[in-house]
Protein backbone atom coordinates (compact mmCIF):
# COMPACT_ATOMS: atom_id res chain seq x y z
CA UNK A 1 108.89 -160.97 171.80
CA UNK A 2 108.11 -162.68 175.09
CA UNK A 3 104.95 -162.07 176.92
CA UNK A 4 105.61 -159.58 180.10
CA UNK A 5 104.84 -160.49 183.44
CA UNK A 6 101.79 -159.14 184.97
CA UNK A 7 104.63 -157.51 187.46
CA UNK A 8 106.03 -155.69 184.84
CA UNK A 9 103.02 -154.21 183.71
CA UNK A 10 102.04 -152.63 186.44
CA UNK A 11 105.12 -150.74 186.81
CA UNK A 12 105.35 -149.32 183.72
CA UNK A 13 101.62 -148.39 184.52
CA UNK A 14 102.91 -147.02 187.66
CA UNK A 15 106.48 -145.05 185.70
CA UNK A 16 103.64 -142.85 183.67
CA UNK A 17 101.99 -141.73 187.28
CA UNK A 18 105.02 -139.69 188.33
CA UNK A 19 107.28 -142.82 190.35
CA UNK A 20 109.59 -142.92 186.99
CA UNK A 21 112.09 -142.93 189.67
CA UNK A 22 110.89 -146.69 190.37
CA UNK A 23 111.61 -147.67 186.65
CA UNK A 24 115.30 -148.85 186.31
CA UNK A 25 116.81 -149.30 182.99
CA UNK A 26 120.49 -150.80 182.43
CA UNK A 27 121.54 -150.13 178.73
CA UNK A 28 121.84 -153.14 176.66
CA UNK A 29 125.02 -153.83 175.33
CA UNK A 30 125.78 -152.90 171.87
CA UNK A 31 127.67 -155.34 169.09
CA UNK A 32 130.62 -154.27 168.53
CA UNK A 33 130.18 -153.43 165.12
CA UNK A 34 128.14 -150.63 166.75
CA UNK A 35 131.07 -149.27 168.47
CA UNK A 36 131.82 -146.65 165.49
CA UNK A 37 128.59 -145.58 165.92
CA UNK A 38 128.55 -141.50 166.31
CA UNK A 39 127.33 -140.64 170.26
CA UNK A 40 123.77 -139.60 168.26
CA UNK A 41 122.69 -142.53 166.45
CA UNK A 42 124.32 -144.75 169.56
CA UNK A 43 121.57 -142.85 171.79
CA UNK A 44 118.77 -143.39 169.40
CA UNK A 45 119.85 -147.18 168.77
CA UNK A 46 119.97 -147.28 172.83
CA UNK A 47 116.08 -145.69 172.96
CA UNK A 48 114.35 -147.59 170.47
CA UNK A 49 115.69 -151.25 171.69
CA UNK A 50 114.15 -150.25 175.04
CA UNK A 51 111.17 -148.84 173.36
CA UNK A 52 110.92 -152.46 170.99
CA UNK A 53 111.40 -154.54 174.86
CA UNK A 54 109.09 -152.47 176.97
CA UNK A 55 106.98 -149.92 175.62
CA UNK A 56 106.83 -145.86 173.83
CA UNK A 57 105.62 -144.72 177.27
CA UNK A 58 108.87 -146.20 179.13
CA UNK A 59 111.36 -144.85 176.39
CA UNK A 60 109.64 -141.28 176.98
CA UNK A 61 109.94 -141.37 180.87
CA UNK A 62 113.64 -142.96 180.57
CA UNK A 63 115.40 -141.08 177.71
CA UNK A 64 113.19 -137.93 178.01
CA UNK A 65 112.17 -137.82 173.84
CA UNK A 66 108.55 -137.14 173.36
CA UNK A 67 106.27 -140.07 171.58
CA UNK A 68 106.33 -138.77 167.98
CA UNK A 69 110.31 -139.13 168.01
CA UNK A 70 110.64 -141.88 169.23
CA UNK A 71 107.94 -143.23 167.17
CA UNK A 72 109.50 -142.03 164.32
CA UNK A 73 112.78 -143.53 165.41
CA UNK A 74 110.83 -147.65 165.67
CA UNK A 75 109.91 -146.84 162.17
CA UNK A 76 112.95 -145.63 160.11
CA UNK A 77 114.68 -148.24 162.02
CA UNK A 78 111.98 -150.86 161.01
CA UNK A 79 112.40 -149.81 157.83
CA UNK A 80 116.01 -148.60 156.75
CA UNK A 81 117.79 -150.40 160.32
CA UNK A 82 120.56 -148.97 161.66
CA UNK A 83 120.69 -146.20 158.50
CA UNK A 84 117.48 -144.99 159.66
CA UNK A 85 118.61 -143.56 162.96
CA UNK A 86 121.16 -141.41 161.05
CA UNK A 87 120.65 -137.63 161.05
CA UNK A 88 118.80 -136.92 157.51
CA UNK A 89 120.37 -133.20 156.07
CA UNK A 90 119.00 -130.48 157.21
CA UNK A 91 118.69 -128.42 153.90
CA UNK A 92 115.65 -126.94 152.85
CA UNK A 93 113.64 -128.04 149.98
CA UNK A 94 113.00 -125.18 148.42
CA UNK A 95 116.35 -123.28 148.30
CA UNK A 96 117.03 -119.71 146.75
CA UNK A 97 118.19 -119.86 143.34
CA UNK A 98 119.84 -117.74 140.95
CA UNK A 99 117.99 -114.91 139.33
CA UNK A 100 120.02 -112.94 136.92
CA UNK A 101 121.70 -113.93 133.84
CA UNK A 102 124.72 -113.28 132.28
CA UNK A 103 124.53 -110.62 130.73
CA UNK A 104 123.72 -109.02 134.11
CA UNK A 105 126.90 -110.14 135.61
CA UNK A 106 129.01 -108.81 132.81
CA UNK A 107 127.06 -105.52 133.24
CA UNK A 108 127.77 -105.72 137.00
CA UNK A 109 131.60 -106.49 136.85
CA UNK A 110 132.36 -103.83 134.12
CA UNK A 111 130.61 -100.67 136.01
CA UNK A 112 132.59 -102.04 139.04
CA UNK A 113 135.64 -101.81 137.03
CA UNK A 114 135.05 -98.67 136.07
CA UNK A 115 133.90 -97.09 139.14
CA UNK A 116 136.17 -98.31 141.60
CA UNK A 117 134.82 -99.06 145.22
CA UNK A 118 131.07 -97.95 144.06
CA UNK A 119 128.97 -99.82 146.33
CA UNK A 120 125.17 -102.08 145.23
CA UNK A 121 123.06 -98.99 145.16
CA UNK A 122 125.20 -97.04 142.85
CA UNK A 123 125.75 -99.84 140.83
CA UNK A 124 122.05 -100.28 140.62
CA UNK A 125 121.75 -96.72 139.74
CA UNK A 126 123.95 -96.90 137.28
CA UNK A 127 122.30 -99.82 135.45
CA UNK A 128 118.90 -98.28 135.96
CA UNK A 129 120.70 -94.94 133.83
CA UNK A 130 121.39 -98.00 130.76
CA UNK A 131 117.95 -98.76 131.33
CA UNK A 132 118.51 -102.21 133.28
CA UNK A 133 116.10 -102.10 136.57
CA UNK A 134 117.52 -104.84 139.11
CA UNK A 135 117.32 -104.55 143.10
CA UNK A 136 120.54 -103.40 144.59
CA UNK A 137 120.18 -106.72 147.07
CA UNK A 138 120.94 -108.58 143.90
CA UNK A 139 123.75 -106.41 142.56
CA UNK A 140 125.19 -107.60 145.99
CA UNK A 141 124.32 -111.25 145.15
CA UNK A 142 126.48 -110.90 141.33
CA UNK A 143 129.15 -109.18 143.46
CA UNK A 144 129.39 -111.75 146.34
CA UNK A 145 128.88 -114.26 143.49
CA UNK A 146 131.75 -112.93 141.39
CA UNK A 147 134.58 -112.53 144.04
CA UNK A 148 133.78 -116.07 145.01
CA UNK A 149 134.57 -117.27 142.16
CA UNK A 150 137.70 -114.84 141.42
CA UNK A 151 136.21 -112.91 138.81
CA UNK A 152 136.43 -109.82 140.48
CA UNK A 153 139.60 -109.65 142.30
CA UNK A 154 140.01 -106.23 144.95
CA UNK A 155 142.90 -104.74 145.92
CA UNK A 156 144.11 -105.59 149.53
CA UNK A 157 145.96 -103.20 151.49
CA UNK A 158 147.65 -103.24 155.18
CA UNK A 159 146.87 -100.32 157.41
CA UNK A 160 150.10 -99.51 158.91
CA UNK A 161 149.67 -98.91 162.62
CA UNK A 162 152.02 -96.55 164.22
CA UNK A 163 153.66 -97.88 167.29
CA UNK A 164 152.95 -96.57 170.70
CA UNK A 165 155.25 -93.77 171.65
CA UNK A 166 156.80 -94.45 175.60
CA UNK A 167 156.81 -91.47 177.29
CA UNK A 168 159.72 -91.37 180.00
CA UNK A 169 157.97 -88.35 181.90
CA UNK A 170 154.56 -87.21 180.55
CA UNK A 171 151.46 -88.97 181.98
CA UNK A 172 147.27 -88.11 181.32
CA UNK A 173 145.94 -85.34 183.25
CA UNK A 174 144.51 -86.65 186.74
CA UNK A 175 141.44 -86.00 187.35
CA UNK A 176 141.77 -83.74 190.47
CA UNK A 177 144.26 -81.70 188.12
CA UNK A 178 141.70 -80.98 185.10
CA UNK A 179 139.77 -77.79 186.75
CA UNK A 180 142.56 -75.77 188.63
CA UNK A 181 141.66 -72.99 190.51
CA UNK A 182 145.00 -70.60 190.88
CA UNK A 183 147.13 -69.36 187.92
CA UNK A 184 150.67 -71.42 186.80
CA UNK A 185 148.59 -74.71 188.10
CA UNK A 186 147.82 -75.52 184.38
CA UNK A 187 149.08 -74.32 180.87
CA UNK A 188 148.38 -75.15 177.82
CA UNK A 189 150.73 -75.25 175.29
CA UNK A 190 150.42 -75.70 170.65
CA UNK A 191 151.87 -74.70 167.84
CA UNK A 192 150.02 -73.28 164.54
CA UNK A 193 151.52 -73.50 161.17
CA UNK A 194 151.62 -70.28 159.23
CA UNK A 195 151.68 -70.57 155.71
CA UNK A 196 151.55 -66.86 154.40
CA UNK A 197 150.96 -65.74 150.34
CA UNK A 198 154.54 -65.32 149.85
CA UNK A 199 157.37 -66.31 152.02
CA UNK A 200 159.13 -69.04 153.93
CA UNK A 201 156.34 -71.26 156.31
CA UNK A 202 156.70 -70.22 159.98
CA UNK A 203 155.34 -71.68 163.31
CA UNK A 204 153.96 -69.86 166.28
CA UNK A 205 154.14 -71.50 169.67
CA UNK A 206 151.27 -70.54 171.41
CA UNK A 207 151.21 -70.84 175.45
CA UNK A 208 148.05 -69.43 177.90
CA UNK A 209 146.99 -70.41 181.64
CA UNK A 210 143.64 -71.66 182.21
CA UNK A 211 142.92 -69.85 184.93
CA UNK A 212 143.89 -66.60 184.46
CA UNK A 213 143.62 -66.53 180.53
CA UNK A 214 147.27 -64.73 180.64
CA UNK A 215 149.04 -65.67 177.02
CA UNK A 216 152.90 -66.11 175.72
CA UNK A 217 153.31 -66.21 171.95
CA UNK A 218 156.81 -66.76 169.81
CA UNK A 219 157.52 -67.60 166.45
CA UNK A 220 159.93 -70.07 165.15
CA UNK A 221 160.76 -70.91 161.89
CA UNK A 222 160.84 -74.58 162.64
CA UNK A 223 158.17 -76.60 165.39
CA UNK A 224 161.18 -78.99 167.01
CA UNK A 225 161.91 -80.38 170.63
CA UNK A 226 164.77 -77.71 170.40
CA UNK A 227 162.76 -75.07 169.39
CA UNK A 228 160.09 -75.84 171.98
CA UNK A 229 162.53 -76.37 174.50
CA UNK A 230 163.45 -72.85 173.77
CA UNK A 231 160.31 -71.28 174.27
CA UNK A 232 159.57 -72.79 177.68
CA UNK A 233 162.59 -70.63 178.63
CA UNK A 234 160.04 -67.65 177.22
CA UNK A 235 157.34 -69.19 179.10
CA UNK A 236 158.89 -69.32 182.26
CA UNK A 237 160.71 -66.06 181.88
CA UNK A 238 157.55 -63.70 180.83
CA UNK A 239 154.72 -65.47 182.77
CA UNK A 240 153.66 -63.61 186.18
CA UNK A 241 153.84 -66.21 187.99
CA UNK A 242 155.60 -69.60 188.48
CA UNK A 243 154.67 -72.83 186.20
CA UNK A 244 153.38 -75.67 187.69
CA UNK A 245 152.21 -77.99 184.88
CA UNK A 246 151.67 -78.00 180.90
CA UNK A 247 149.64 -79.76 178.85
CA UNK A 248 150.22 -80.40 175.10
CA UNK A 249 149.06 -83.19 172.69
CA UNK A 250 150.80 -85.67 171.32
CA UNK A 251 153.09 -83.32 168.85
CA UNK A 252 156.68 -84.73 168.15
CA UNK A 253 157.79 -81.46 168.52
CA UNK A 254 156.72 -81.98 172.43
CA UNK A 255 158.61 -84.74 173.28
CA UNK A 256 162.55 -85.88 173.52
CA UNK A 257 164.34 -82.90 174.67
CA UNK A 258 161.29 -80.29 175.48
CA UNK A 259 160.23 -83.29 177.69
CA UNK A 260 163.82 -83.53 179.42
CA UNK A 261 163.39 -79.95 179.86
CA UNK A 262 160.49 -79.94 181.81
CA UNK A 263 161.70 -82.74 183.95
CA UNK A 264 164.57 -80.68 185.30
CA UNK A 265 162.47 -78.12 185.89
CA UNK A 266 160.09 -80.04 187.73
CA UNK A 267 157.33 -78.96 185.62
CA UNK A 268 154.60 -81.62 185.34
CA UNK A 269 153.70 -82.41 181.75
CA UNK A 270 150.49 -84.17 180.56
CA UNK A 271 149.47 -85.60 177.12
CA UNK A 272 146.17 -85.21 176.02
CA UNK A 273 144.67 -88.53 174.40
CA UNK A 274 145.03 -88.93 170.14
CA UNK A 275 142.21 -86.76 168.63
CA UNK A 276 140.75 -84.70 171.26
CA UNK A 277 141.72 -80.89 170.64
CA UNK A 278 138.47 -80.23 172.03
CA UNK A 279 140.50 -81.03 175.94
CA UNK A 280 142.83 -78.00 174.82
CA UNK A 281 139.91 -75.67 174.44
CA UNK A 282 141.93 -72.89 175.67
CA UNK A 283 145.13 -72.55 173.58
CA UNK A 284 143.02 -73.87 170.47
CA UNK A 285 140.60 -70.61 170.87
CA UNK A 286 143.85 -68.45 171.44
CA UNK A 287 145.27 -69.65 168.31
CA UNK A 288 141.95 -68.47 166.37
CA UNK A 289 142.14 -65.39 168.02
CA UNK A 290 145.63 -64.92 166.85
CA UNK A 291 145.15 -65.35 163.11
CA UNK A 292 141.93 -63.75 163.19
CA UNK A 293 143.68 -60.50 164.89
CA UNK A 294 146.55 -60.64 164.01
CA UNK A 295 148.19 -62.82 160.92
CA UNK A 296 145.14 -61.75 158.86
CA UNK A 297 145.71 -57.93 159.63
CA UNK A 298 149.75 -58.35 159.30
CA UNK A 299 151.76 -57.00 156.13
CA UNK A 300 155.30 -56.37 157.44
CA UNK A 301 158.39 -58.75 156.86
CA UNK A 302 158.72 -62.37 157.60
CA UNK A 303 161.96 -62.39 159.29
CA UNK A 304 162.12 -63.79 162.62
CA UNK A 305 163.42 -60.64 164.45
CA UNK A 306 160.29 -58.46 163.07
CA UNK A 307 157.66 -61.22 163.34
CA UNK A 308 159.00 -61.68 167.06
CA UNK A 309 158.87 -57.73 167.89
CA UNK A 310 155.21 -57.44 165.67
CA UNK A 311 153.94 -60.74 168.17
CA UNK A 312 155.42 -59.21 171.29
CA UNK A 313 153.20 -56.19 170.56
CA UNK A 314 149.91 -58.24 170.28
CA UNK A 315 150.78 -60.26 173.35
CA UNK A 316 150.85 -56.88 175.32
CA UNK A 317 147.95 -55.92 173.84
CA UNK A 318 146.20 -59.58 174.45
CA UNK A 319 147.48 -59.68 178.28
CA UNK A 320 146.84 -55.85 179.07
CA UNK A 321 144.11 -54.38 176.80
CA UNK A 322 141.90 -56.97 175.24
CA UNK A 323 138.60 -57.12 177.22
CA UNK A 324 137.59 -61.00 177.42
CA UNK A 325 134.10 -62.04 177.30
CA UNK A 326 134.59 -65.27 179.14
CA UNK A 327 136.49 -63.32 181.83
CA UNK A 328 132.82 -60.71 182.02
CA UNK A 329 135.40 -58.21 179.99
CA UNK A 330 138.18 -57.98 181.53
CA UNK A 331 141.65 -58.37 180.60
CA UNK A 332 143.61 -61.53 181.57
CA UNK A 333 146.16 -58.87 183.56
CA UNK A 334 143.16 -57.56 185.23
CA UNK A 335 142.28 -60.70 186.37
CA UNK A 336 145.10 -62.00 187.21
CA UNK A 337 145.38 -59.15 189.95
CA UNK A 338 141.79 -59.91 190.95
CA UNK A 339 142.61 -63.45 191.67
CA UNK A 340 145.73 -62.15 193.73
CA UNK A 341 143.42 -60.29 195.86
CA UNK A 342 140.95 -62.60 196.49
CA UNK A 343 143.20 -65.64 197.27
């Protein structure tokens, strides 16, 4: 390599006192057998020829590499060339390496067979009962192991996913309608399903206001749109006071024509969210109170016309002479009239 010029050397003395910005560097141009280099090796091939024609120090300031690098670099490509820019693997030397045998496996993959689904640590336990100690971070190794290599093939199953109902009329409760403050602005409305010793099933439609606690009960021998449709009419017709709004959950039996109903009506009618009878906290107590009180105590005939007349009864008794804790004992008719007065 040809002698530099005294020139030269002082500005690469001057690039490593903070003027790199002095130091101009055109690349050199590659063969073009280097063309198919990969961008990687190209930028290492680029740094060590300006490394070999001016110095370690200039490389470092120009391609921003730190000396051992691009040392490093000069001497696999001394040594190896071109091969020796190449990325070397990146794989440990000392790698993790099997440590059961196979009778182990086979011990593994038949208590899995046998006890479907069981997870590492019972299948640990289970070995540790034949008198076989392992770790249950290797039983997970022989599993992981085994369905890699199709020896233990699982079941697959699809999850079917019900499809989003679209509600023509019912919407979530706003949130300036959640705590209403006269009676009729909010009811809530469910349906129980009574299963009694011996008899035909029977449903109870169960309807209360939030404000004034005052309750409308029926019984149906089937919970359908019809049938709820039906007892909105008893709703309407035996609650002291006009309906403004309902809210059930997302029952079939409160959709298609119970829905149309309300629409003419000009009720409003919200859906609660999937899983969350704890947002109907009122009609879901009322139904507790109901077979606690009542179902539990009754022993007359299942027919519709004497389980209506027998429910009728209780619902007097409920609305009229049933002191309420939550209402500081008082009935809901009671306070019903005390809300009258004071609005």
């Amino acid at each position: 390599m040809a002698k530099s010029s005294k020139f030269s050397r002082r500005q690469r003395k001057l690039a490593g006192r903070s003027v790199s910005s002095r130091t101009r560097y055109r690349m050199p141009k590659m063969p073009r057998s280097v063309d198919a280099l990969p961008p990687e090796v190209e930028f290492r091939l680029r740094c060590v020829e300006y490394a070999l024609e001016t110095s370690t120090a200039a490389a470092v300031d120009v391609f921003h590499r730190s000396r051992a690098t691009i040392g490093r670099w000069k001497r696999a490509y001394r040594t190896h060339g071109i091969q020796g820019l190449f990325p070397k693997s990146r794989r440990p030397k000392r790698t993790r390496k099997q440590q059961w045998n196979a009778e182990l496996e086979a011990a593994v993959l038949r208590l899995r067979t046998e006890h479907r689904g069981a997870g590492k640590a019972k299948i640990a336990a289970l070995l540790a009962k034949e008198g076989t100690t392992t770790s249950a971070s290797t039983v997970g190794r022989i599993l992981a192991s085994l369905k890699r290599r199709i020896l233990l093939v699982e079941p697959r199953f699809r999850i079917r996913t019900r499809k989003p109902v679209v509600r023509p009329y019912a919407t979530r409760v706003p949130k300036e309608k959640r705590k209403p403050e006269t009676p009729g602005a909010l009811l809530q409305i469910d349906t129980v399903h009574i299963r009694p010793p011996a008899g035909p099933e029977r449903r109870q439609f169960t309807a209360i206001d939030v404000v004034s606690r005052y309750a409308v009960l029926g019984v149906r021998s089937r919970a359908t749109a019809l049938t709820a449709a039906a007892f909105l009419d008893d709703v309407q017709a035996r609650m002291p006071f006009p309906v403004q709004a309902i809210q059930v959950d997302g029952g079939s039996e409160f959709m298609a024509e119970f829905e149309q109903a309300c629409q003419q009506r000009g009720i409003a009618l919200y859906v609660l969210p999937p899983r969350s009878p704890k947002l109907n906290g009122r009609v879901e107590r009322l139904n507790g109170t109901c077979r606690r009180e009542f179902w539990e105590w009754y022993d007359g005939p299942l027919d519709l016309s004497d389980l209506t007349s027998a429910l009728r009864e209780y619902e007097v008794f409920y609305n009229h002479k049933r002191l309420h804790q939550a209402l500081g004992y008082r009935t809901p008719a009671s306070n019903l009239a005390r809300s009258y007065v004071s609005n």
